[in-house]
Protein backbone atom coordinates (compact mmCIF):
# COMPACT_ATOMS: atom_id res chain seq x y z
CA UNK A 1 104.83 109.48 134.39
CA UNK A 2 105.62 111.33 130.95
CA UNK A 3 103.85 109.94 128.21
CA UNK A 4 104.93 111.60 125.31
CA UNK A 5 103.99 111.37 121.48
CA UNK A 6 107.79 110.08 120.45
CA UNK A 7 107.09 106.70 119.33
CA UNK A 8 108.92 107.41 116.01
CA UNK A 9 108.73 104.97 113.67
CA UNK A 10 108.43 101.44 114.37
CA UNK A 11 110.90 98.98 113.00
CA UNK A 12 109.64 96.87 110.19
CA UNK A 13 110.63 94.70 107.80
CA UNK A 14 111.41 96.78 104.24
CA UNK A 15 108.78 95.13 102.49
CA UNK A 16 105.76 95.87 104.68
CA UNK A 17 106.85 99.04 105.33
CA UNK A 18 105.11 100.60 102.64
CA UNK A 19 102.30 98.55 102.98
CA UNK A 20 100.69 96.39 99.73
CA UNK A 21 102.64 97.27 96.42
CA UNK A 22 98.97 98.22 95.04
CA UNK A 23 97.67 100.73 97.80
CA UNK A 24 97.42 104.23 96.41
CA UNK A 25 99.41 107.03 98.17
CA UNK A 26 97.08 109.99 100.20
CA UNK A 27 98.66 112.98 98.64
CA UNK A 28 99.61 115.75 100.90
CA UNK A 29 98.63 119.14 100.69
CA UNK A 30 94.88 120.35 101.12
CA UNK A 31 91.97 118.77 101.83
CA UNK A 32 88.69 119.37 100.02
CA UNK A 33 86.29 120.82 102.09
CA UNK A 34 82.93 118.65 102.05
CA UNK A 35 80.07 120.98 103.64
CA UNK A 36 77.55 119.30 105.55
CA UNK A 37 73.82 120.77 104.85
CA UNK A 38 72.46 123.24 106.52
CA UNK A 39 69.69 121.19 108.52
CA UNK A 40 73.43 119.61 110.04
CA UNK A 41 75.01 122.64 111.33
CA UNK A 42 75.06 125.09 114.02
CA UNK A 43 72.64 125.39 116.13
CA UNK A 44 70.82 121.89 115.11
CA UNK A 45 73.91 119.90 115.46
CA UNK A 46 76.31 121.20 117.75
CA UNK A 47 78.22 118.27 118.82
CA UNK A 48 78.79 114.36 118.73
CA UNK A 49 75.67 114.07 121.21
CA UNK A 50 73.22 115.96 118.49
CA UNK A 51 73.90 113.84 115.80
CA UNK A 52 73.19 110.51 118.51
CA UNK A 53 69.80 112.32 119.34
CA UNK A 54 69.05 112.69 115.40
CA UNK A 55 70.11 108.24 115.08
CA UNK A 56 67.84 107.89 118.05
CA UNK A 57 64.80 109.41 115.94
CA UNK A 58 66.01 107.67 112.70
CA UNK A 59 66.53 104.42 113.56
CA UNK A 60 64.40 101.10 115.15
CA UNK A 61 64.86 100.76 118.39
CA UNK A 62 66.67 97.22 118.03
CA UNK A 63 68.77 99.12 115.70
CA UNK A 64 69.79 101.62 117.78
CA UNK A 65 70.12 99.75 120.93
CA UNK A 66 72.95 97.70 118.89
CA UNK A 67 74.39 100.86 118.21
CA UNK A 68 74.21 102.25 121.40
CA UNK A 69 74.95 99.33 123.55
CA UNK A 70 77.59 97.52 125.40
CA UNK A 71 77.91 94.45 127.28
CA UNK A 72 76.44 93.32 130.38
CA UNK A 73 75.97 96.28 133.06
CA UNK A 74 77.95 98.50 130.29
CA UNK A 75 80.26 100.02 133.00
CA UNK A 76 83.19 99.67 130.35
CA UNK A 77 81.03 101.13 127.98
CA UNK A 78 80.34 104.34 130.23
CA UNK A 79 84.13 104.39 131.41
CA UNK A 80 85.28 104.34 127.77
CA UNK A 81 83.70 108.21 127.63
CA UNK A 82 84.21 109.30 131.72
CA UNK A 83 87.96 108.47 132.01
CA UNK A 84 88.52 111.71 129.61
CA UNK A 85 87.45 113.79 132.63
CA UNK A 86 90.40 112.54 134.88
CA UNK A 87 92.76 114.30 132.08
CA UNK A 88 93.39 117.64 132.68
CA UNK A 89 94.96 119.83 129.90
CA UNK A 90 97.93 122.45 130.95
CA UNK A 91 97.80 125.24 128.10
CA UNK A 92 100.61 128.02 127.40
CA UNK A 93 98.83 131.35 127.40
CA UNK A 94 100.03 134.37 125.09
CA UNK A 95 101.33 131.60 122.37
CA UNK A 96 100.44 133.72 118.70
CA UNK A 97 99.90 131.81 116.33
CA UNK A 98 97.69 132.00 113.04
CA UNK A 99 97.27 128.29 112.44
CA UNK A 100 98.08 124.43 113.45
CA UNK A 101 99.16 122.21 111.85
CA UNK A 102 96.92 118.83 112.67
CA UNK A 103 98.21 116.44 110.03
CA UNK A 104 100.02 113.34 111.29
CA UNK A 105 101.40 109.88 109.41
CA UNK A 106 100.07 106.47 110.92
CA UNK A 107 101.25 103.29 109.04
CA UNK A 108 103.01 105.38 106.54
CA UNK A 109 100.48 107.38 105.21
CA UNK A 110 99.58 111.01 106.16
CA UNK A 111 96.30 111.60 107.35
CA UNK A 112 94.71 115.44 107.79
CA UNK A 113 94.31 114.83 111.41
CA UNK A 114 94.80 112.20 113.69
CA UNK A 115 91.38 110.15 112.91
CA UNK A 116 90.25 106.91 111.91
CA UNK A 117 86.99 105.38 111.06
CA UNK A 118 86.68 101.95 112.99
CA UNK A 119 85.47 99.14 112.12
CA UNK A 120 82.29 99.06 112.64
CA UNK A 121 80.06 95.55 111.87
CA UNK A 122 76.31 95.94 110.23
CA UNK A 123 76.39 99.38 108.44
CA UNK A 124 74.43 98.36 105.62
CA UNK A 125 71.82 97.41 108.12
CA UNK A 126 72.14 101.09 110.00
CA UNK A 127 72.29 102.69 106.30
CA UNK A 128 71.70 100.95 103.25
CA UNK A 129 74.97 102.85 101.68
CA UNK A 130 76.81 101.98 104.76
CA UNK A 131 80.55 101.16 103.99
CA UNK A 132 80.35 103.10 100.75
CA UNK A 133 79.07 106.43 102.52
CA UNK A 134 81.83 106.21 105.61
CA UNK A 135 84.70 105.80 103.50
CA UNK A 136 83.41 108.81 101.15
CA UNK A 137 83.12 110.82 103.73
CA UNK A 138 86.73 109.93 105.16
CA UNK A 139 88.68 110.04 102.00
CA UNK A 140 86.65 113.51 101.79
CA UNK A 141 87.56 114.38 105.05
CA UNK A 142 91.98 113.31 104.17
CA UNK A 143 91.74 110.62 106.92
CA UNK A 144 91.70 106.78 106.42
CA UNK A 145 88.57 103.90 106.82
CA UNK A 146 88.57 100.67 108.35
CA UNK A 147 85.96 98.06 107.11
CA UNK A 148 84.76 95.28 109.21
CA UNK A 149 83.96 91.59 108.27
CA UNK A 150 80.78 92.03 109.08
CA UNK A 151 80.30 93.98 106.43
CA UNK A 152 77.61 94.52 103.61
CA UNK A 153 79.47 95.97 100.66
CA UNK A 154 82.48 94.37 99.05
CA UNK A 155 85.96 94.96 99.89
CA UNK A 156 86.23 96.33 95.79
CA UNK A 157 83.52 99.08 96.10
CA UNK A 158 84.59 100.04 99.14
CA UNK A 159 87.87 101.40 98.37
CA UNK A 160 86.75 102.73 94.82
CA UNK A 161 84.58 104.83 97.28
CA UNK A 162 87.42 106.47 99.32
CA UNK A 163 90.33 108.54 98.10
CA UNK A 164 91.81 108.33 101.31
CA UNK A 165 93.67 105.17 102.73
CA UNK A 166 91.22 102.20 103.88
CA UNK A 167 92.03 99.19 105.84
CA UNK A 168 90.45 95.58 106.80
CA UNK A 169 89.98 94.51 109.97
CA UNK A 170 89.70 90.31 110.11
CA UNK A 171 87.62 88.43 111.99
CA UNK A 172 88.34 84.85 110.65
CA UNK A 173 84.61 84.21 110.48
CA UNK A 174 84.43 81.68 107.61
CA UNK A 175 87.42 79.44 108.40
CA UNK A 176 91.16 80.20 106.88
CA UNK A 177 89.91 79.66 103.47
CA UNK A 178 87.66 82.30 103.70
CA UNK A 179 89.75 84.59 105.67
CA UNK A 180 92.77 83.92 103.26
CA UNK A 181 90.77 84.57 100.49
CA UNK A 182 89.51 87.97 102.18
CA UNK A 183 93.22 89.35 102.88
CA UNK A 184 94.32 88.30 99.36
CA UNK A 185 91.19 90.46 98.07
CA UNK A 186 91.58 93.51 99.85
CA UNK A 187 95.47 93.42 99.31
CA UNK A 188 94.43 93.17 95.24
CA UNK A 189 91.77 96.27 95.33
CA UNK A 190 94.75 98.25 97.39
CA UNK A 191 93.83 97.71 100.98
CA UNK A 192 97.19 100.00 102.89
CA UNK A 193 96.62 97.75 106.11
CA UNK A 194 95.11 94.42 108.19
CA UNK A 195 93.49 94.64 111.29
CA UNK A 196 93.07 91.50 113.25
CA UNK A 197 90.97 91.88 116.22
CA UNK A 198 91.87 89.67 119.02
CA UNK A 199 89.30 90.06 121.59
CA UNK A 200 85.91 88.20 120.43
CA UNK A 201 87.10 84.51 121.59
CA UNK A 202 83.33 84.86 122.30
CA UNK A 203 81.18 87.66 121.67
CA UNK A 204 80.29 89.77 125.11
CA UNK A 205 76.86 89.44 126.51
CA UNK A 206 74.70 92.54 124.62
CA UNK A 207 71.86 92.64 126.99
CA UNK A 208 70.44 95.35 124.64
CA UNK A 209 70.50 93.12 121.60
CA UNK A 210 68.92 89.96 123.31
CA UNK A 211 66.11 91.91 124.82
CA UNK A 212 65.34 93.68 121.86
CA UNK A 213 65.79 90.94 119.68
CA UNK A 214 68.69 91.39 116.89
CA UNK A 215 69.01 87.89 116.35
CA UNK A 216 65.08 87.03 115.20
CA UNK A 217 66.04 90.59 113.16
CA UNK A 218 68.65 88.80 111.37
CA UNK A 219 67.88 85.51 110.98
CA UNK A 220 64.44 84.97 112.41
CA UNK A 221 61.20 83.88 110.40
CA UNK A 222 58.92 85.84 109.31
CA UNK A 223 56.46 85.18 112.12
CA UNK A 224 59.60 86.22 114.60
CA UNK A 225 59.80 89.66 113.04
CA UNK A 226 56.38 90.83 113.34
CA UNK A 227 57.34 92.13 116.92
CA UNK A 228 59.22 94.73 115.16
CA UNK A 229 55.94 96.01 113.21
CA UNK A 230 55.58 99.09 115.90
CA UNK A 231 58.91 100.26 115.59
CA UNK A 232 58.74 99.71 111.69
CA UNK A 233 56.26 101.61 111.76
CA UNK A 234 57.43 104.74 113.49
CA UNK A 235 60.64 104.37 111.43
CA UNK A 236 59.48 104.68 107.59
CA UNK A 237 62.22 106.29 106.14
CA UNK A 238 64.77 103.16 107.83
CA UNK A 239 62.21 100.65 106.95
CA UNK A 240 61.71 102.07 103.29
CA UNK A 241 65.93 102.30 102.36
CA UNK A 242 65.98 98.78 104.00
CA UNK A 243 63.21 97.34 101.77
CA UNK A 244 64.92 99.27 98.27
CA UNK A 245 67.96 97.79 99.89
CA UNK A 246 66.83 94.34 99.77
CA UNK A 247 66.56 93.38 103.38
CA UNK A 248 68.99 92.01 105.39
CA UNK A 249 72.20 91.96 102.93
CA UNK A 250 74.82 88.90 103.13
CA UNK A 251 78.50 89.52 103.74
CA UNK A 252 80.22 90.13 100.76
CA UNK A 253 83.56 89.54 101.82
CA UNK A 254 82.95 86.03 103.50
CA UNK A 255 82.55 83.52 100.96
CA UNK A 256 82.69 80.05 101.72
CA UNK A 257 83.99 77.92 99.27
CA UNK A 258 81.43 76.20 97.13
CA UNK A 259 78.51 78.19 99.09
CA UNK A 260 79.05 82.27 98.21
CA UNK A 261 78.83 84.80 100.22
CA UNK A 262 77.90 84.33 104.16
CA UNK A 263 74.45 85.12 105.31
CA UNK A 264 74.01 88.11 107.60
CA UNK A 265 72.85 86.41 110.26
CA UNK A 266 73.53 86.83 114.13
CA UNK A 267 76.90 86.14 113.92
CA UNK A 268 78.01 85.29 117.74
CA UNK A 269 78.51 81.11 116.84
CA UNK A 270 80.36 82.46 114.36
CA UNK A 271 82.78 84.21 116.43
CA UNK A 272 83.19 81.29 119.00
CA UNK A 273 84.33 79.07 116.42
CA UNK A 274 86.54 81.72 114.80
CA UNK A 275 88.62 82.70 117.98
CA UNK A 276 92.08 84.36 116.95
CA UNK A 277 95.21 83.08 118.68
CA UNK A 278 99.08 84.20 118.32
CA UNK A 279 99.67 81.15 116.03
CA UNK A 280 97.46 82.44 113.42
CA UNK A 281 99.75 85.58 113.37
CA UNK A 282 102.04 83.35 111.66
CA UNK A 283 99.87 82.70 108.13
CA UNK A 284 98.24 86.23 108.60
CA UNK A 285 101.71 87.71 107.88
CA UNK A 286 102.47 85.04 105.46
CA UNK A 287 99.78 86.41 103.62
CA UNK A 288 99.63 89.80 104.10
CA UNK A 289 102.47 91.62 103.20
CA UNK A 290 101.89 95.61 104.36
CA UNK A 291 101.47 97.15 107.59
CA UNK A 292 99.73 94.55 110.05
CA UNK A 293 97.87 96.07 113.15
CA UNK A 294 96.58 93.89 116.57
CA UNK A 295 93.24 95.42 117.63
CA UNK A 296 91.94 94.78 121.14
CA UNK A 297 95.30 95.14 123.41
CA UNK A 298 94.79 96.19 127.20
CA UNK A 299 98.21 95.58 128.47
CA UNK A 300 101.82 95.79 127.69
CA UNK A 301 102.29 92.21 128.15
CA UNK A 302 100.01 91.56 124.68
CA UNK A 303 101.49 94.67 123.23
CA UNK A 304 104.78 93.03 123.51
CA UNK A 305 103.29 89.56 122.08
CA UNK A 306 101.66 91.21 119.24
CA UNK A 307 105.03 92.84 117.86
CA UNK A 308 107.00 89.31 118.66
CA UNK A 309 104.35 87.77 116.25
CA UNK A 310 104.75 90.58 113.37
CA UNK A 311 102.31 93.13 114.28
CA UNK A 312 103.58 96.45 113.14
CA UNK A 313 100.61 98.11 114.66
CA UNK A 314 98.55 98.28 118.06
CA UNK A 315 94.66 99.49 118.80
CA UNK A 316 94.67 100.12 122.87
CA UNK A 317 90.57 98.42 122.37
CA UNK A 318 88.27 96.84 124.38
CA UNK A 319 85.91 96.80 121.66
CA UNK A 320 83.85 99.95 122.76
CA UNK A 321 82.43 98.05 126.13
CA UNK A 322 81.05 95.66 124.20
CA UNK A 323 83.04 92.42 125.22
CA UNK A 324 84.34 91.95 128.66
CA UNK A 325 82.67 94.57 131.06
CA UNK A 326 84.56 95.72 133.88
CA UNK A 327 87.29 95.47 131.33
CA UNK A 328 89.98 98.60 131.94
CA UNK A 329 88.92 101.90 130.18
CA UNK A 330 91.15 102.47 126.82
CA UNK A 331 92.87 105.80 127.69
CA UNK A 332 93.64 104.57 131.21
CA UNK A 333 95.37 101.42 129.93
CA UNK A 334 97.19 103.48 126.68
CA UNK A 335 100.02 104.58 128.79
CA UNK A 336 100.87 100.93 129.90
CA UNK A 337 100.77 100.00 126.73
CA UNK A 338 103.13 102.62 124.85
CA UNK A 339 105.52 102.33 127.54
CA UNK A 340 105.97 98.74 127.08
CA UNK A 341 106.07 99.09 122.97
CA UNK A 342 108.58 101.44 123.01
CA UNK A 343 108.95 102.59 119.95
CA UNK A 344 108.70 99.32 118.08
CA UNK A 345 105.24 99.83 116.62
CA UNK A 346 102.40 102.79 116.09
CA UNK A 347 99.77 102.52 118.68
CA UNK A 348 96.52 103.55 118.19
CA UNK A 349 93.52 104.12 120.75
CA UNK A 350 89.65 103.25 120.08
CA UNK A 351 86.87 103.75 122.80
CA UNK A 352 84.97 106.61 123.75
CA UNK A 353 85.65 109.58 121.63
CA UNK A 354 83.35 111.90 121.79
CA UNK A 355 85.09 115.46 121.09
CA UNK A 356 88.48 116.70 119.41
CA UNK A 357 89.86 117.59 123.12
CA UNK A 358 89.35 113.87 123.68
CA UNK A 359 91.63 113.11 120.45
CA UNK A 360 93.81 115.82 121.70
CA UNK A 361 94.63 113.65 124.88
CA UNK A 362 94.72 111.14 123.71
CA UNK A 363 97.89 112.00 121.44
CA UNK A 364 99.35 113.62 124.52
CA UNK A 365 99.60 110.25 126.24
CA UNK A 366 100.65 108.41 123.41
CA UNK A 367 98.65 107.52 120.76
CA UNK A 368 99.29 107.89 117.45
CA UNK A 369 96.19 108.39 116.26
CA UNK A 370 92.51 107.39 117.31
CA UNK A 371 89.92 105.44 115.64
CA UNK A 372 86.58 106.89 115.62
CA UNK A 373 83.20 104.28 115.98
CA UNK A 374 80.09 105.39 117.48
CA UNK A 375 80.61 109.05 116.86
CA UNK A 376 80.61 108.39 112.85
CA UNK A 377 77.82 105.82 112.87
CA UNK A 378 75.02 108.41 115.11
CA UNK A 379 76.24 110.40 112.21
CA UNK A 380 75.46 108.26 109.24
CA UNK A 381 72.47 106.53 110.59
CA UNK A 382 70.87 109.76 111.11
CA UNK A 383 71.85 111.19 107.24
CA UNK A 384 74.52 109.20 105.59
CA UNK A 385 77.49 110.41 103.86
CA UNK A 386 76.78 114.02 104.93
CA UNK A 387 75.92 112.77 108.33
CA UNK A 388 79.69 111.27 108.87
CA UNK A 389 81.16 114.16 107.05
CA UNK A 390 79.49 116.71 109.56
CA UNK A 391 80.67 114.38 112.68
CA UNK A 392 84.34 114.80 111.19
CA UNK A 393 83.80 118.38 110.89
CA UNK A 394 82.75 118.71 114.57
CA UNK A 395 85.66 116.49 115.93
CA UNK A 396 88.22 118.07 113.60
CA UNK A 397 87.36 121.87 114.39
CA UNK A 398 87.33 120.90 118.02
CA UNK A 399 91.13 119.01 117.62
CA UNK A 400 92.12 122.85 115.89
CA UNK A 401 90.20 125.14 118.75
CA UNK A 402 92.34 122.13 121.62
CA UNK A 403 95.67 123.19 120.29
CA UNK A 404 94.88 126.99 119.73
CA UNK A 405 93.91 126.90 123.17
CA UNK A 406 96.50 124.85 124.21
CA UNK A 407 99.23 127.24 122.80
CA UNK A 408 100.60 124.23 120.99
CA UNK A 409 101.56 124.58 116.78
CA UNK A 410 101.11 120.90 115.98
CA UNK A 411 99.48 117.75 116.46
CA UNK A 412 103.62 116.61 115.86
CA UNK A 413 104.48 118.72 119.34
CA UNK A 414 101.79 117.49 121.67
CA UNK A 415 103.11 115.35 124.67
CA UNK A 416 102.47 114.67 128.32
CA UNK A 417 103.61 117.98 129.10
CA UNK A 418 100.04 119.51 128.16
CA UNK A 419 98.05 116.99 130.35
CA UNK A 420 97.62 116.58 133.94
CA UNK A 421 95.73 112.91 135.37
CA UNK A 422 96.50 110.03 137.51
CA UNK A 423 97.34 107.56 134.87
CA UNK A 424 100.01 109.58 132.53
CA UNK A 425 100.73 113.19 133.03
CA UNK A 426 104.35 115.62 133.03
């Protein structure tokens, strides 16, 4: 089966095209080069699995393991990262060429290379800048940053931070009002694009969190925390930003009417009573009017659902192993799901990228562009904004080396001809 990267451009309605009237254009040309310190680069950090090692020294051990984790026996999890291996590339020797180029366009605005930040929940808890720092880094690095719900720093700040495009991803946490009044901010402040995940009808069973105890970290007494105090201890540079920080933060972009903003508590009741379905598609459109994108699609079936109900976008997700384990790995279900879109929307791929080769296949069979997650965050929890920024530097010189290697100009010309694998090859 070919899966090639000829999705065009999908067909939208004029007005969202363009996404929100207020959302600034990512000008092309150049993009300033943001150098990561020395203490970050060769031969201390090397790759994606360096910069985990340096989060694993940073942060608490409940901290970490929420980072790190998945859901139940975290198969999924593990899959998410081992599927790459069953792609094999197919390069074209004695191809000169000087340069490639790796820029690409997803939801109408150009990015530097095919990269996303995801959405990622609790930043300001893994890095008191959190939000702030990612999106820095991003608009630094000419590609675009999604902010989660669960998120400590407004929606405003946020996207004052970043030059580059930024997104929302909605969880309707809060109830409609709340949500409503969410979208309507982040549309205002120039927002280019909504993300609605659709795969927490319940939140998947963390064993890491549980055992460790992220829930007494959140919301738990005082008494409750003082398990933590050996960890805390070991840990004085996380425990002194989170102290300056204020402890745990609240979520600025919740606010229930007549209460403020939501308390960062464990947040998996929340979920359960905040389960998206393809009705609410219907006032999510209504009230969003630019580029709308259903995270958390495994087959071509909801694919095909999401575009009936006005998404313009899709995320091939399964929420980095951390919901249904056993669930299908994201690059083995992306085929499936491209086929079945044809054409009509831009689909995206989240879940286990670790190195540019693994972006790099993941374009051949089909993607768009892929959104990034734990390979940003070991970044910034072990050094922040420079911490991300060298994690993009690693997966973007790896996506140019893939395609010099490759013989192949542009991220524009890669298809399934340049992969072998049992689930989407020539």
């Amino acid at each position: 089966m070919e899966a090639g990267h000829s999705q065009g451009h999908p067909a939208v309605p004029p007005e969202a095209r363009d996404g929100p009237q207020s959302a600034p254009r990512t000008p092309a040309g150049p993009v300033a080069t943001v150098r990561s310190p020395p203490s970050l680069r060769s031969p201390h950090v090397i790759n994606i699995d360096d910069l985990r090692r340096r989060a694993r020294r940073r942060l608490p051990r409940v901290v970490f393991n929420y980072v790190d984790g998945g859901a139940d026996d975290e198969v999924t999890l593990r899959e998410n990262c081992r599927v790459f291996q069953d792609v094999t590339f197919r390069p074209r020797q004695a191809v000169a060429m000087s340069s490639v180029d790796l820029r690409t366009r997803v939801l109408g605005t150009e990015l530097a290379f095919p990269a996303l930040l995801a959405p990622i929940g609790y930043l300001r808890l893994i890095h008191p800048r959190g939000e702030l720092d990612a999106a820095r880094a991003a608009g630094a690095a000419g590609i675009g940053f999604i902010q989660s719900t669960i998120s400590g720093h407004a929606l405003e700040k946020t996207r004052e931070a970043s030059t580059g495009p930024v997104g929302y991803q909605l969880y309707l946490v809060g109830g409609r009002a709340a949500s409503e009044a969410a979208i309507e901010r982040a549309r205002v402040a120039g927002f280019s694009a909504l993300y609605v995940t659709i795969d927490t009808p319940v939140a998947g069973l963390r064993e890491r969190d549980f055992r460790g105890g992220m829930r007494e970290l959140l919301g738990g007494s005082f008494a409750s925390k003082l398990r933590f105090l050996p960890q805390f201890v070991v840990r004085p540079r996380w425990v002194a930003g989170f102290l300056r920080d204020g402890g745990v933060p609240r979520l600025e972009n919740v606010v229930i009417p007549g209460e403020g903003p939501m308390q960062l508590i464990d947040v998996v009741g929340a979920l359960a009573r905040s389960r998206v379905t393809w009705d609410d598609f219907r006032w999510i459109r209504q009230a969003w009017p630019g580029p709308l994108v259903a995270k958390g699609v495994l087959t071509g079936d909801d694919a095909r659902r999401a575009i009936d109900h006005g998404a313009t976008g899709i995320v091939v997700s399964n929420h980095g192993g951390r919901q249904l384990d056993g669930a299908s790995a994201t690059l083995r279900a992306l085929p499936e799901v491209v086929a079945a879109v044809a054409g009509q929307a831009e689909v995206l791929m989240d879940g286990g990228i670790r190195r540019g080769s693994d972006i790099v296949k993941a374009i051949c069979l089909g993607a768009r562009a892929v959104l990034v997650g734990r390979a940003y965050v070991y970044g910034l929890a072990a050094a922040g904004q420079t911490g991300v920024t060298r994690a993009l530097e690693i997966l973007r010189t790896d996506v140019e080396r893939t395609l010099k290697l490759l013989g192949c100009p542009s991220i524009a010309a890669l298809d399934g001809s340049y992969v072998d694998g049992p689930f989407g090859s020539r």
